[in-house]
Structure formats: structure tokens, C-alpha cells
N, C-alpha and C. Protein backbone atom coordinates (compact mmCIF):
# COMPACT_ATOMS: atom_id res chain seq x y z
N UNK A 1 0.83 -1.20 0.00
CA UNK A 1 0.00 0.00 0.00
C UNK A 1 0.86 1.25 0.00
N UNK A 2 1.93 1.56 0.87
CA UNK A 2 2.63 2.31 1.18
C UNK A 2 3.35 2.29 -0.60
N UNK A 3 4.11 1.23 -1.15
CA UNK A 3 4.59 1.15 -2.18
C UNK A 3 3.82 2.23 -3.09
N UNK A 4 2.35 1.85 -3.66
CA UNK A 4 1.65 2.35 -4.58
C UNK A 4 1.58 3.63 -4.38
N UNK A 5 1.27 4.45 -2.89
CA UNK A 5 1.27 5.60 -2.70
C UNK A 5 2.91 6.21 -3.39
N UNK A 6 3.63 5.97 -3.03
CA UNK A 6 5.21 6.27 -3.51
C UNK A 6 5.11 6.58 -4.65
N UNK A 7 4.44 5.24 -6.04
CA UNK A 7 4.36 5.21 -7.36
C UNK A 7 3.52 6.57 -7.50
N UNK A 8 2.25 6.96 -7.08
CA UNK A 8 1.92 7.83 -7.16
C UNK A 8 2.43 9.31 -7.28
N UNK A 9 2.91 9.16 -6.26
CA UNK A 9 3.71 10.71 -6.04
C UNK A 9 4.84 11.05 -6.20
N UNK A 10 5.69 9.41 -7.47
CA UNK A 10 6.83 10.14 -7.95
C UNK A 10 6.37 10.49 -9.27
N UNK A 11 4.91 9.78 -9.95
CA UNK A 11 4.26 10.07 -10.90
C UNK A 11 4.03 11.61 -11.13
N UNK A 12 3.28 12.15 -10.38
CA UNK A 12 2.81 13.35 -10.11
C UNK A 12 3.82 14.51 -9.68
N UNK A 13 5.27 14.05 -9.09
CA UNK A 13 5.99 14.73 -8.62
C UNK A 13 6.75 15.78 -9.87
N UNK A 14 6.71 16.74 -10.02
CA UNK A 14 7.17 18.27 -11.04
C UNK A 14 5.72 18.49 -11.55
N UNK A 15 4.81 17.88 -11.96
CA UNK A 15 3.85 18.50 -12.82
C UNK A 15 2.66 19.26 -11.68
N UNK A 16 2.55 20.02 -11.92
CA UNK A 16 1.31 20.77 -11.60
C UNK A 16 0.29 20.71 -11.83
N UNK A 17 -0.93 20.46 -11.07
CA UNK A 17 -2.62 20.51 -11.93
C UNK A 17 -2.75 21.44 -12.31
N UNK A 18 -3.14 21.64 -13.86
CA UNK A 18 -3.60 22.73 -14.54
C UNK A 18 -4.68 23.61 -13.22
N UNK A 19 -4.02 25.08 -13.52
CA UNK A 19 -4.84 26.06 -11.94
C UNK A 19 -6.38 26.66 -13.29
N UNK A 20 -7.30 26.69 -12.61
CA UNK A 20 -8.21 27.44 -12.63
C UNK A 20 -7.91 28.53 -13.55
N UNK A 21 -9.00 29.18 -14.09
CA UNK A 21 -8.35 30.87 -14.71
C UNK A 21 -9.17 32.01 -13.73
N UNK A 22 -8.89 32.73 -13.25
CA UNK A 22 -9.34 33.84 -12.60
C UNK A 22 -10.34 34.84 -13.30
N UNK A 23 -10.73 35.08 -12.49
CA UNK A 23 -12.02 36.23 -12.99
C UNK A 23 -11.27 37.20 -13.73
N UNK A 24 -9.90 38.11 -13.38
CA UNK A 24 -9.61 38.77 -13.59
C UNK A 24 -8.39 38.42 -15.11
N UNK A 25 -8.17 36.98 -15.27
CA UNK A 25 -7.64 36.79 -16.40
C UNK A 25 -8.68 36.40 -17.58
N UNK A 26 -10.05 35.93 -17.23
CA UNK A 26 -11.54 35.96 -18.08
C UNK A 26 -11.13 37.53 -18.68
N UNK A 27 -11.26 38.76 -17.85
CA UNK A 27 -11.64 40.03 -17.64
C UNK A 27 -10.34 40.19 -19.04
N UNK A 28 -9.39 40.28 -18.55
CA UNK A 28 -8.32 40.54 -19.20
C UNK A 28 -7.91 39.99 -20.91
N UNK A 29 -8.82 38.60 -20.83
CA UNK A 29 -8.65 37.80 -22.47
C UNK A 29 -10.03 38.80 -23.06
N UNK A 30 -10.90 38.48 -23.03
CA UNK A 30 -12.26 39.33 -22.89
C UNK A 30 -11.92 40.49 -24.29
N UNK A 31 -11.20 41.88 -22.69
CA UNK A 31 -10.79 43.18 -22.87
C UNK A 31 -10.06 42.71 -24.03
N UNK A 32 -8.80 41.89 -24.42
CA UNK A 32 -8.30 41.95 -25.18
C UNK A 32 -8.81 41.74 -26.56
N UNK A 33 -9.77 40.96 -26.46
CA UNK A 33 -10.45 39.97 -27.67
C UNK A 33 -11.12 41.26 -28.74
N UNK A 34 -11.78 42.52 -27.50
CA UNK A 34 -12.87 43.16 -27.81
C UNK A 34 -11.78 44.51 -28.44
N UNK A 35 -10.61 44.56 -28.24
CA UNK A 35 -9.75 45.81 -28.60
C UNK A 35 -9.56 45.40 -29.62
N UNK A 36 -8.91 43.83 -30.05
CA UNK A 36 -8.36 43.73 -31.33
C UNK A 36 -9.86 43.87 -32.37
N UNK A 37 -11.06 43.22 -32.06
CA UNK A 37 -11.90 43.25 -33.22
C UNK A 37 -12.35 45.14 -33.36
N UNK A 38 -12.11 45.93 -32.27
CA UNK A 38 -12.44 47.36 -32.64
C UNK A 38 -11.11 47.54 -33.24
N UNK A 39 -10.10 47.27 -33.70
CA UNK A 39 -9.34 47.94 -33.65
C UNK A 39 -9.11 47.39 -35.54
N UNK A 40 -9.35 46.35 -36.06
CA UNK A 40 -9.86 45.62 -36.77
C UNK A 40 -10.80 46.59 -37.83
N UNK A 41 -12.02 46.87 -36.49
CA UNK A 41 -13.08 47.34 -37.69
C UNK A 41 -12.83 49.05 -37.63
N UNK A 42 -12.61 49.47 -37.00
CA UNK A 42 -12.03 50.49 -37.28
C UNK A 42 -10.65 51.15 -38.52
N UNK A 43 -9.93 50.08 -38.49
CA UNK A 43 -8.77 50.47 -39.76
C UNK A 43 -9.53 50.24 -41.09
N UNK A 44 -10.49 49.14 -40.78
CA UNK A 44 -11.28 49.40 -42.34
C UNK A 44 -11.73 50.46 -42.52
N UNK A 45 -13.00 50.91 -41.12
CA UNK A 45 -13.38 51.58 -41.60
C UNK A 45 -12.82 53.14 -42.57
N UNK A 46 -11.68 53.20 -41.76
CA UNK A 46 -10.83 54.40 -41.98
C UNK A 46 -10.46 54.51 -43.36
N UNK A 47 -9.91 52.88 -44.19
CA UNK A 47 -8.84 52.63 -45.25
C UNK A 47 -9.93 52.49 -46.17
N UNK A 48 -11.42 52.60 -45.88
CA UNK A 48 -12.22 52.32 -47.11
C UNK A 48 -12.52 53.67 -46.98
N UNK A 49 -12.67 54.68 -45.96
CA UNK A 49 -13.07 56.24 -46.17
C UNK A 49 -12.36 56.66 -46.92
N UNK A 50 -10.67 56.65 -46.94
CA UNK A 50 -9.48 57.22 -47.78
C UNK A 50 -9.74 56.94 -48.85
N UNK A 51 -9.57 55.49 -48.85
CA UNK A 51 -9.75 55.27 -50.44
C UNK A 51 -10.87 55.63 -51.40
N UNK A 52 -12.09 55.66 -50.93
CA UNK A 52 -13.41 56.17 -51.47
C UNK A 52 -13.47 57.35 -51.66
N UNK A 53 -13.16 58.57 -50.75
CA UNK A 53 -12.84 59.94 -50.78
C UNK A 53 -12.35 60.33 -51.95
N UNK A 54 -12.48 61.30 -52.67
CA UNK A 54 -11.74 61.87 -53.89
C UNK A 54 -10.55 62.77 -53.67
N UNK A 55 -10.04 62.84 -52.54
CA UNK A 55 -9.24 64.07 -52.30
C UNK A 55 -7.44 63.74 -51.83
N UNK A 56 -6.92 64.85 -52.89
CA UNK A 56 -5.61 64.39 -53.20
C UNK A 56 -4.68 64.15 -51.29
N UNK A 57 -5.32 65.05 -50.48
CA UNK A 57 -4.36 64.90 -49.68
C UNK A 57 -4.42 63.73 -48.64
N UNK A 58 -5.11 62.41 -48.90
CA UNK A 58 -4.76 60.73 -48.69
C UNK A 58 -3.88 60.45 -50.01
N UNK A 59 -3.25 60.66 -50.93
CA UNK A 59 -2.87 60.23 -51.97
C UNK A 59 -2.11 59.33 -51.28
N UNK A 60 -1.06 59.25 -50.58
CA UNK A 60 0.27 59.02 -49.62
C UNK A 60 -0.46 57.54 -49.31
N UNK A 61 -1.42 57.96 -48.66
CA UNK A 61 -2.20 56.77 -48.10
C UNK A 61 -2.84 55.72 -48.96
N UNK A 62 -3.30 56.09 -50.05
CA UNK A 62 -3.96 55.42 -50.51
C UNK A 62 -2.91 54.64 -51.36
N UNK A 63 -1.75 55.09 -51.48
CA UNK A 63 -0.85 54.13 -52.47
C UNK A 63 -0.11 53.01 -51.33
N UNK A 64 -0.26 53.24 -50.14
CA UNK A 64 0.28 52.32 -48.96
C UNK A 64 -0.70 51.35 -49.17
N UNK A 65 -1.99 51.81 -49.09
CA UNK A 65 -3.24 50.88 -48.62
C UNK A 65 -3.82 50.05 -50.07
N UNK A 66 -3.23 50.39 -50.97
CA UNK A 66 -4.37 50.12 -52.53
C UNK A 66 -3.85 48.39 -52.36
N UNK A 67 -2.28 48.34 -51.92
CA UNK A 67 -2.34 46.55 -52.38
C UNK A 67 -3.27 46.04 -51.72
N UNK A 68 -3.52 46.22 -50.58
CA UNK A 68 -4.13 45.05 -49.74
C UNK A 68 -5.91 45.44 -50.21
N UNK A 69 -6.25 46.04 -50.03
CA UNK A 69 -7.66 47.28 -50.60
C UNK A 69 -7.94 46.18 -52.21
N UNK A 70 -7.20 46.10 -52.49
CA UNK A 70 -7.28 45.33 -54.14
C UNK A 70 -7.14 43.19 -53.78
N UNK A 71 -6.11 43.18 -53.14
CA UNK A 71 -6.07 41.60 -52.52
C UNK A 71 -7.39 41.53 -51.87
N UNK A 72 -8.16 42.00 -51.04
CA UNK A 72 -9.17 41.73 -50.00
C UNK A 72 -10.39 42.10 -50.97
N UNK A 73 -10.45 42.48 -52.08
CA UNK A 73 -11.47 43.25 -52.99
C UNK A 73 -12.47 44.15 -52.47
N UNK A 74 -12.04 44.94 -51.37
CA UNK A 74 -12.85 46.17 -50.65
C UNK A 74 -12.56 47.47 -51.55
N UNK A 75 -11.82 47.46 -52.48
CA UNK A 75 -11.55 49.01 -52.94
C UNK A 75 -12.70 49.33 -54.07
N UNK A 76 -12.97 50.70 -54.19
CA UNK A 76 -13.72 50.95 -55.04
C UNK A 76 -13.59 52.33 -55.83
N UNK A 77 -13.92 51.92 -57.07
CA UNK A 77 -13.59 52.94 -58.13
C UNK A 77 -14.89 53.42 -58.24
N UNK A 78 -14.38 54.98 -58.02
CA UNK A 78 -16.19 55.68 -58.34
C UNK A 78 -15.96 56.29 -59.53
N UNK A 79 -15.58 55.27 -60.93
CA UNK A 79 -15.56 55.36 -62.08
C UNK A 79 -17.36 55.63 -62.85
N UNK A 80 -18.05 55.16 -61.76
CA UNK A 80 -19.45 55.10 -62.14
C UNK A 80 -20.23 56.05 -61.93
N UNK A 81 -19.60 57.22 -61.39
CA UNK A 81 -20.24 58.56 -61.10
C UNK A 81 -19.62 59.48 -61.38
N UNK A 82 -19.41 60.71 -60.94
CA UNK A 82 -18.76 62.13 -61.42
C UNK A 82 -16.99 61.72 -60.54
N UNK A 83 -16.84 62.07 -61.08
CA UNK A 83 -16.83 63.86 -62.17
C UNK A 83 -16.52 63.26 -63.48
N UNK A 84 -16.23 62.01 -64.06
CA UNK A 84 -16.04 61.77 -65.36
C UNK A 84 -16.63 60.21 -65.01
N UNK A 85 -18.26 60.13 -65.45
CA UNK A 85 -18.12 58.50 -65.02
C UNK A 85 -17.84 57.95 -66.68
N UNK A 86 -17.85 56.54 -66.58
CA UNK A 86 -17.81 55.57 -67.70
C UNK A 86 -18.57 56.02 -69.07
N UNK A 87 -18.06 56.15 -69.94
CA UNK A 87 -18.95 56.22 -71.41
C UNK A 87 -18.98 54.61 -72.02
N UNK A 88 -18.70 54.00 -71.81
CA UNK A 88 -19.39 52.71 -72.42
C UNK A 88 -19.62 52.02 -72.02
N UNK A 89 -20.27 51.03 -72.69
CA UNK A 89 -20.89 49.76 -71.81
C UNK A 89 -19.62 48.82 -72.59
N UNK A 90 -19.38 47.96 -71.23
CA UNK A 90 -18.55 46.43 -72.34
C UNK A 90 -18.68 45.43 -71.45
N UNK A 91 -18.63 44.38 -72.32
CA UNK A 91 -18.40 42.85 -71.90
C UNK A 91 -17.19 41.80 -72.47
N UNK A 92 -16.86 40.82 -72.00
CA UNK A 92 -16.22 40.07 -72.52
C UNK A 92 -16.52 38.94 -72.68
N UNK A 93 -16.69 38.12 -74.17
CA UNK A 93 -16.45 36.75 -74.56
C UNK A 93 -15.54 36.45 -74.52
N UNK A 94 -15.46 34.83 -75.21
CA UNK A 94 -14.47 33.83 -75.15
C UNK A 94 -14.67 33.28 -76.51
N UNK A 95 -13.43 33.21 -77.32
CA UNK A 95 -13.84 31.86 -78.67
C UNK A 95 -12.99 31.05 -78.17
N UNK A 96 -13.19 29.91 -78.29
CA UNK A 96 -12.03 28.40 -77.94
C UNK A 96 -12.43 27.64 -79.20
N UNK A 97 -11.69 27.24 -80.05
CA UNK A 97 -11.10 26.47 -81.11
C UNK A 97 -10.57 25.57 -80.76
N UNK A 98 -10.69 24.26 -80.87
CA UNK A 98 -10.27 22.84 -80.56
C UNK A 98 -9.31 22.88 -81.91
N UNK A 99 -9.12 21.62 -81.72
CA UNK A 99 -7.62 20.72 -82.17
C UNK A 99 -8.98 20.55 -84.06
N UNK A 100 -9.68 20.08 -83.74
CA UNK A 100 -10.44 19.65 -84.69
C UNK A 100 -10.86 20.81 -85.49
N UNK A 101 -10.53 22.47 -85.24
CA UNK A 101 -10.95 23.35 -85.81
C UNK A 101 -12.14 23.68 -85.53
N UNK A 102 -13.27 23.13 -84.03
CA UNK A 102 -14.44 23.61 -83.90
C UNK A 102 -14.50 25.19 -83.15
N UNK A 103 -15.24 25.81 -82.73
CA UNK A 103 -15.60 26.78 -82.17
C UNK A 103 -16.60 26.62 -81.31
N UNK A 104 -16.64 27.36 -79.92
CA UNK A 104 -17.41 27.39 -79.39
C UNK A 104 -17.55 28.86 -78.48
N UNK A 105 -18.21 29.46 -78.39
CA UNK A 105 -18.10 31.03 -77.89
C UNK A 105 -19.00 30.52 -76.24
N UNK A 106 -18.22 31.42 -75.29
CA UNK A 106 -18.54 31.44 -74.07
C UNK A 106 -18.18 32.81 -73.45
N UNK A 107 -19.92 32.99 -72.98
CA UNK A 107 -19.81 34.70 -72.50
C UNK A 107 -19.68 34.75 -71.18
N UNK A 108 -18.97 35.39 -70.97
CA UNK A 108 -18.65 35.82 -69.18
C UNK A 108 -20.37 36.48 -68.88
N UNK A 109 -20.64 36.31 -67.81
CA UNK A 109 -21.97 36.94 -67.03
C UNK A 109 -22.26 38.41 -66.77
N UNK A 110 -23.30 38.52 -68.15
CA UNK A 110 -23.87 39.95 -67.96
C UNK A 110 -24.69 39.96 -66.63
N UNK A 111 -24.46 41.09 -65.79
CA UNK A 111 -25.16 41.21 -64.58
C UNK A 111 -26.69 41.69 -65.14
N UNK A 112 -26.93 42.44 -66.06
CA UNK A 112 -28.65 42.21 -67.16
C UNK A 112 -28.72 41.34 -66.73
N UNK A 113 -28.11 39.88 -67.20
CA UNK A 113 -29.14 38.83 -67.68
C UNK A 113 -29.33 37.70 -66.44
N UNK A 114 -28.76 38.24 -65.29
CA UNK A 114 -28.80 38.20 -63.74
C UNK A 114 -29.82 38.28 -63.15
N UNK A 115 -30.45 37.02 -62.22
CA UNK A 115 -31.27 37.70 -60.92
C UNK A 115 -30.82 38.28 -59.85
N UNK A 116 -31.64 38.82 -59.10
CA UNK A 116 -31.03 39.89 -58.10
C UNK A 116 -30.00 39.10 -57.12
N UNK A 117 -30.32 37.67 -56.86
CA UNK A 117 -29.51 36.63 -55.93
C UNK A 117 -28.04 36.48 -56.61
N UNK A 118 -27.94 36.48 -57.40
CA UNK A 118 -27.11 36.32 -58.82
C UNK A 118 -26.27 37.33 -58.92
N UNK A 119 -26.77 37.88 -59.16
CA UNK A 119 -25.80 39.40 -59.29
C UNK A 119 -25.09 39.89 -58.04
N UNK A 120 -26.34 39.62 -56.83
CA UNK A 120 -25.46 39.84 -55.55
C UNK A 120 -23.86 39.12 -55.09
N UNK A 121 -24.17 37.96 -56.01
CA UNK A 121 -23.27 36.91 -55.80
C UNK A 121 -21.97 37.22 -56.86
N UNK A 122 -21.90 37.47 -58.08
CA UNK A 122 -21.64 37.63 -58.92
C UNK A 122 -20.80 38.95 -59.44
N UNK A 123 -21.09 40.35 -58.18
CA UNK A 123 -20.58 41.47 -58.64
C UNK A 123 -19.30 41.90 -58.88
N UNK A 124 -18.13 41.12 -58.29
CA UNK A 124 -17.02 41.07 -57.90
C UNK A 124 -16.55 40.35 -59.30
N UNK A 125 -16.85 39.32 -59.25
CA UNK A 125 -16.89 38.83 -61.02
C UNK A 125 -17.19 40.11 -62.29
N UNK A 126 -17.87 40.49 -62.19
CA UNK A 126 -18.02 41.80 -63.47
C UNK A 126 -16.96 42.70 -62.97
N UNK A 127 -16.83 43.16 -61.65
CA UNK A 127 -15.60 44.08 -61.57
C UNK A 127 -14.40 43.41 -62.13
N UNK A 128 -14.30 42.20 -62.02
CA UNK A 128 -13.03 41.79 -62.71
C UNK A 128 -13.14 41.85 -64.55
N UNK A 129 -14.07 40.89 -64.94
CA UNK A 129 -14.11 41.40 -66.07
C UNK A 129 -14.11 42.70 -66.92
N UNK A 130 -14.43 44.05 -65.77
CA UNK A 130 -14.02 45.20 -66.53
C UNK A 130 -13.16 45.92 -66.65
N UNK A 131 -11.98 45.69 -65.55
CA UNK A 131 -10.40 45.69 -65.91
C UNK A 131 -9.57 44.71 -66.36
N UNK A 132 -10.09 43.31 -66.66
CA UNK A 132 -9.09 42.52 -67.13
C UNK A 132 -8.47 42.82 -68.73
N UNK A 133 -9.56 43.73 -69.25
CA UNK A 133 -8.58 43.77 -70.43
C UNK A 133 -7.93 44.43 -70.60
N UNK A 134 -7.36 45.65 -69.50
CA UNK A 134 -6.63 46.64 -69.53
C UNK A 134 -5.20 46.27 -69.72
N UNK A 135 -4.45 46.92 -70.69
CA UNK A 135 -2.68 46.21 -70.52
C UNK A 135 -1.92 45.58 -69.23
N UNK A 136 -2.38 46.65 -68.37
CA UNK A 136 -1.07 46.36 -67.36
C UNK A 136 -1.87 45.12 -66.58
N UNK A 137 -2.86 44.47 -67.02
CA UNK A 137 -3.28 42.82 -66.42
C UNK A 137 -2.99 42.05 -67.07
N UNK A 138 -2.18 42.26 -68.69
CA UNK A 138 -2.09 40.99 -70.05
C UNK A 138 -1.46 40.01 -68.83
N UNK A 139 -0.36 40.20 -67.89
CA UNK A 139 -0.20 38.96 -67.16
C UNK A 139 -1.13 37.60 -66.77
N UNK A 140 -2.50 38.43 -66.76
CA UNK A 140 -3.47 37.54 -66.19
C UNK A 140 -4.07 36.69 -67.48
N UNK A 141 -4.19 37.15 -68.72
CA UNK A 141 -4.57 36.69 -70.07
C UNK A 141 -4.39 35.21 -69.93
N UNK A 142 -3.34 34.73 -70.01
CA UNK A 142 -2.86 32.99 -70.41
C UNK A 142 -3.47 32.48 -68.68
N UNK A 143 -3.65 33.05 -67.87
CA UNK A 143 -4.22 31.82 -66.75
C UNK A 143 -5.78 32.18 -67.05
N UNK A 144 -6.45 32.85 -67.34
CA UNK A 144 -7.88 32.88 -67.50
C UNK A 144 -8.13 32.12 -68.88
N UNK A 145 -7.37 32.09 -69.96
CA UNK A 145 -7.71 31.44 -70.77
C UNK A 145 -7.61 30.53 -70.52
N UNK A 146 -6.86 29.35 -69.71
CA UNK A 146 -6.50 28.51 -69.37
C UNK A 146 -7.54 27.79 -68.88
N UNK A 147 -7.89 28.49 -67.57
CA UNK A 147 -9.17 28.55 -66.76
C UNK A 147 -10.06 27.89 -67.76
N UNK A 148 -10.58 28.56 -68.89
CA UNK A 148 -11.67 28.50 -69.55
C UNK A 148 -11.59 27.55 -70.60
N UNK A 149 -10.21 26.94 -70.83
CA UNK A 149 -9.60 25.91 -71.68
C UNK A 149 -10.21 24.83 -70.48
N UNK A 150 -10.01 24.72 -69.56
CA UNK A 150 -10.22 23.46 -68.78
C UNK A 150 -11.43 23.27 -68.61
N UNK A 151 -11.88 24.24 -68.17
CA UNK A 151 -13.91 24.06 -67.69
C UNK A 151 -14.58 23.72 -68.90
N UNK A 152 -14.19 24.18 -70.73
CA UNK A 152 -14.88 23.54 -71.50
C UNK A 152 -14.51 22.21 -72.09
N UNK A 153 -13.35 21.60 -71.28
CA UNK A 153 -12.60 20.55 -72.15
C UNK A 153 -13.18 19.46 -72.47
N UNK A 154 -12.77 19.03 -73.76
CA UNK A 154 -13.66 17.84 -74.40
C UNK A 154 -12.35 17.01 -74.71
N UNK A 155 -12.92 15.69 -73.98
CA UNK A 155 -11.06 14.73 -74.45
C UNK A 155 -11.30 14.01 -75.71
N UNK A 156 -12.62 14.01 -76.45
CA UNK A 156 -12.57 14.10 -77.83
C UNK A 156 -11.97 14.99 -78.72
N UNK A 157 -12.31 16.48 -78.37
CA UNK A 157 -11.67 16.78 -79.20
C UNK A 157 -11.57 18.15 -78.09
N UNK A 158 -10.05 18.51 -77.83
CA UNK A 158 -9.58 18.79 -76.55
C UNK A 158 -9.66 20.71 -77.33
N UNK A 159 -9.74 22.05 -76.31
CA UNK A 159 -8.99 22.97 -77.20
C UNK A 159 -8.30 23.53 -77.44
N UNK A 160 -7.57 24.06 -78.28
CA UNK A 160 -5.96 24.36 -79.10
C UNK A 160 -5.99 25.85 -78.73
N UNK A 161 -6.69 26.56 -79.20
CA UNK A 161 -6.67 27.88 -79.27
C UNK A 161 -7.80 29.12 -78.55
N UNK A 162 -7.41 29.86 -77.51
CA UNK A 162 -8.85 30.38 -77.07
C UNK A 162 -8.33 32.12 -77.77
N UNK A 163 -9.17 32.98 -77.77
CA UNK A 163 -9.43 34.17 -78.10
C UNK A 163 -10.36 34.65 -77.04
N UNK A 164 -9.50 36.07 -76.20
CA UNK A 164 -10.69 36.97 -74.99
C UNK A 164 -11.14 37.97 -76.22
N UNK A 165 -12.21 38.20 -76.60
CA UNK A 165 -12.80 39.85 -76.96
C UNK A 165 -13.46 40.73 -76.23
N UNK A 166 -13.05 41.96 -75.96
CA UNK A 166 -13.94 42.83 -75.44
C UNK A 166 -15.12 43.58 -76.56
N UNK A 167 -16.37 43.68 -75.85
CA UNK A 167 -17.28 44.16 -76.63
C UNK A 167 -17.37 45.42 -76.17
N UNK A 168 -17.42 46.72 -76.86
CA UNK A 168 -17.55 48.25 -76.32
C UNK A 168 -19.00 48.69 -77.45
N UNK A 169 -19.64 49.34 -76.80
CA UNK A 169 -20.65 50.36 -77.16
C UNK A 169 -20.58 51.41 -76.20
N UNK A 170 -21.00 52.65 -77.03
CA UNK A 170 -21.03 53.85 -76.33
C UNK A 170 -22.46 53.86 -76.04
N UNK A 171 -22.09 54.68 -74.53
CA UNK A 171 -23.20 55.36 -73.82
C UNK A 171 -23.79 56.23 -74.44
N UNK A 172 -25.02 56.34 -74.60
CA UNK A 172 -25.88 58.12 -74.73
C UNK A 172 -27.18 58.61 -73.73
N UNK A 173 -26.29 59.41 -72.71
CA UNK A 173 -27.75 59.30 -71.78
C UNK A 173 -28.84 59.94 -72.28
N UNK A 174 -29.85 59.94 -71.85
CA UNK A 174 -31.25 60.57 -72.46
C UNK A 174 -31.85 60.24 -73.47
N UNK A 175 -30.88 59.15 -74.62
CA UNK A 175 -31.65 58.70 -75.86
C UNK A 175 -32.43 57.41 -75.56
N UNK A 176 -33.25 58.04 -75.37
CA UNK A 176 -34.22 56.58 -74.99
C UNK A 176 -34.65 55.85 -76.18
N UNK A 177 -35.57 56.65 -77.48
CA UNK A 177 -35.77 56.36 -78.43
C UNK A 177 -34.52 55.66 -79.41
N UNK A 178 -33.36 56.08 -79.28
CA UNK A 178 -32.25 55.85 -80.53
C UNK A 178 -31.98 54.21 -80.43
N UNK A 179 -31.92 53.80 -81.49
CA UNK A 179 -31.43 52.34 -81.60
C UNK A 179 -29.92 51.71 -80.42
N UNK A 180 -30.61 50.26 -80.37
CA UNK A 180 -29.70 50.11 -79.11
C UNK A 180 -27.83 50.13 -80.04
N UNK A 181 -26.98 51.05 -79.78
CA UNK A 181 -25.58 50.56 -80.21
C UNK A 181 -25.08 49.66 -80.51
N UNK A 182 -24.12 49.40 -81.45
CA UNK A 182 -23.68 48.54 -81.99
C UNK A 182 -22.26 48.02 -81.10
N UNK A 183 -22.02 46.88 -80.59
CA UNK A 183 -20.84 46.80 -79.86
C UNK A 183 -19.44 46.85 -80.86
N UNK A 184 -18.66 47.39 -80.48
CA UNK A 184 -17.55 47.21 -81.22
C UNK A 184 -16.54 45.72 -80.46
N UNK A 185 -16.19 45.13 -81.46
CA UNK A 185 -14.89 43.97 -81.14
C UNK A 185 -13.26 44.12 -81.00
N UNK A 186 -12.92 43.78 -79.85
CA UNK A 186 -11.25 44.04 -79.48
C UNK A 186 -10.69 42.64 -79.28
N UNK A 187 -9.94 41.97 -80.27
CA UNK A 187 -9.68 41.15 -79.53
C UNK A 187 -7.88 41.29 -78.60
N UNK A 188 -7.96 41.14 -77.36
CA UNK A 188 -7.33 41.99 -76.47
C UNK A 188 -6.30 40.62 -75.92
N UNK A 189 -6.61 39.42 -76.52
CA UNK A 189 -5.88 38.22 -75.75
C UNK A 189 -6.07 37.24 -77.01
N UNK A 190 -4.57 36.31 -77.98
CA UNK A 190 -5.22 35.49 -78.60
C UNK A 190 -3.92 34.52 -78.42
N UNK A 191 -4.01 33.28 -78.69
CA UNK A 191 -2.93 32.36 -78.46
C UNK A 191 -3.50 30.64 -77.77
N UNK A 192 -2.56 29.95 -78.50
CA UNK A 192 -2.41 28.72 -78.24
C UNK A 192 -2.18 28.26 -76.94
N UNK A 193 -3.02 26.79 -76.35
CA UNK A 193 -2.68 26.72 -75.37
C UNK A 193 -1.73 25.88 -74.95
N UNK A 194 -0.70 26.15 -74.27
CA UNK A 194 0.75 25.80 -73.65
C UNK A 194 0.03 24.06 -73.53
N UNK A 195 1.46 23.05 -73.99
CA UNK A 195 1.46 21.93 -73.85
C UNK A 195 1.35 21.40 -72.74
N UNK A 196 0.19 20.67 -72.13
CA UNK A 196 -0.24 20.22 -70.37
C UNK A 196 -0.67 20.99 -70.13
N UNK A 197 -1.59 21.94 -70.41
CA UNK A 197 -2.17 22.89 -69.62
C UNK A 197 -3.52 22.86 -69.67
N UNK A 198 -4.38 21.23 -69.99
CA UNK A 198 -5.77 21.14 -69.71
C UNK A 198 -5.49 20.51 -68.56
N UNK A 199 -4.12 19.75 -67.67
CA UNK A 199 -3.70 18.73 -67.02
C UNK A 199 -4.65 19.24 -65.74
């Protein structure tokens, strides 16, 4: 008996029973928990005021804050209002040409032809499609085509070649009556797709 007690308490001997936590270390994780999430929603709030604001003297700031503002997709271009908003409307297709010489055209998602659930879901998608065809993104060209090489792939007849076009029509506000515009065609991305790259 005496033995087992011994085994016991050379068992137990350095370790400590985990202690209790105190009211005042509750108090203290708590306080802390509640500073970091204000402190959290507060820098947004601040870094989405700057950036939204039109006024040159955040410039400083807003070129610190635009990477992450653009990674997190919170930034916003008030390209859609004054003082110079957007004059055209555009969209972008897709042609993909197989090995066999077929065609098949695939349109990126007009937010038009959207339900309201849809579009809610979806808006972040059209913001991309309306700078991707700008030059300084051609980087992005060969992985979106790619993208769109894989999602239509047929291992009959696999495809060779995709083409991005942008479609542009001009705006005219107030013409309600005038015929709907004619889109104009850019093609802004064209090329073969890299060997293994439906893999």
C-alpha cells in the first residue's frame, strides 16, 4: 500500500494541476479579444473612407493601402459617377477552337441577364471582367484562358486555341428612343494553349 502511494507521487511529482483561470484573467482575455476586433473594424473603416474619398491629400495613403484594398477586394472605383463617369458599356467573350478546328463562344456573365440573388453573388466577377482587359493585367490573359480551356474541355476533341474579346458600345444618356448601339470587337488576348495545360 505504502509502495503504490510512492508510485503515485513520484508520478505526479514536477507536474502541476492545470490552476483554474481567474475572474480577472476571463476580464483581461475578454478586454483583449474586444480591442483587437475594434481595432480591426475600425482600420477598415478608416482605409475604405481614404480610399473612397476623392481628395488628393490621402494620396500618400492610398498608395500604402491600394495593395491590400485590391487583394481583400474592398476598394472601389467611383468610375461610375462624377466627375467623369464611364462612357461605355462592355463585356467580354471567349472563342475556344479545338484541335479539330471547332468553335465554341462562351460569354462571361452579364449582370442584365442576372437575378437579383445572382448578381449579388456575382458582382465582384463583373468588376473583374471590366479591368481585365486593360494592358497592365495581359499577365493575367494565359491563366484565364486557361481557366476556360479546362472548364470547356472535351477529351474528344480537346482545345488548341482560345481568343478573350472585349465588346464596347457607347453610352448616350437621355436617348431613350435611338437604336440600341452597336458593340464594337477588341480582340485583347489570342494564343495557343501551352502543352499540359488542360492537365
Amino acid at each position: 500500500m505504502s509502495e503504490a502511494k510512492g508510485n503515485r507521487r513520484k508520478k505526479t511529482k514536477g507536474q502541476s494541476p492545470p490552476q483554474p483561470r481567474t475572474a480577472g484573467q476571463n476580464l483581461q482575455t475578454g478586454a483583449l479579444r474586444r480591442g483587437v476586433i475594434s481595432a480591426f473594424i475600425l482600420f477598415h473603416l478608416f482605409v475604405i473612407t481614404v480610399v473612397a474619398l476623392p481628395l488628393k491629400a490621402f494620396s500618400g495613403v492610398k498608395e500604402l493601402v491600394m495593395p491590400y484594398m485590391r487583394w481583400s477586394g474592398l476598394f472601389q472605383s467611383w468610375d461610375m459617377f462624377g466627375p467623369d463617369p464611364v462612357k461605355v458599356n462592355s463585356y467580354v467573350k471567349a472563342v475556344v477552337i479545338s484541335r479539330d478546328r471547332h468553335m465554341q463562344v462562351w460569354s462571361f456573365p452579364k449582370m442584365e441577364d442576372l437575378g437579383l440573388g445572382e448578381r449579388f453573388r456575382k458582382e465582384r466577377y463583373r468588376k473583374f471582367m471590366e479591368v481585365l482587359p486593360q494592358p497592365q493585367l495581359a499577365p493575367l490573359w494565359p491563366d484565364v484562358a486557361i481557366h476556360l480551356a479546362r472548364s470547356l474541355d472535351n477529351s474528344a476533341d480537346p482545345p488548341d486555341k482560345i481568343l478573350l474579346i472585349e465588346f464596347q458600345s457607347d453610352i448616350h444618356p437621355g436617348s431613350v428612343d435611338s437604336p440600341e448601339p452597336v458593340a464594337r470587337p477588341n480582340v485583347f488576348y489570342e494564343d495557343y494553349l501551352p502543352p499540359g495545360a488542360l492537365r
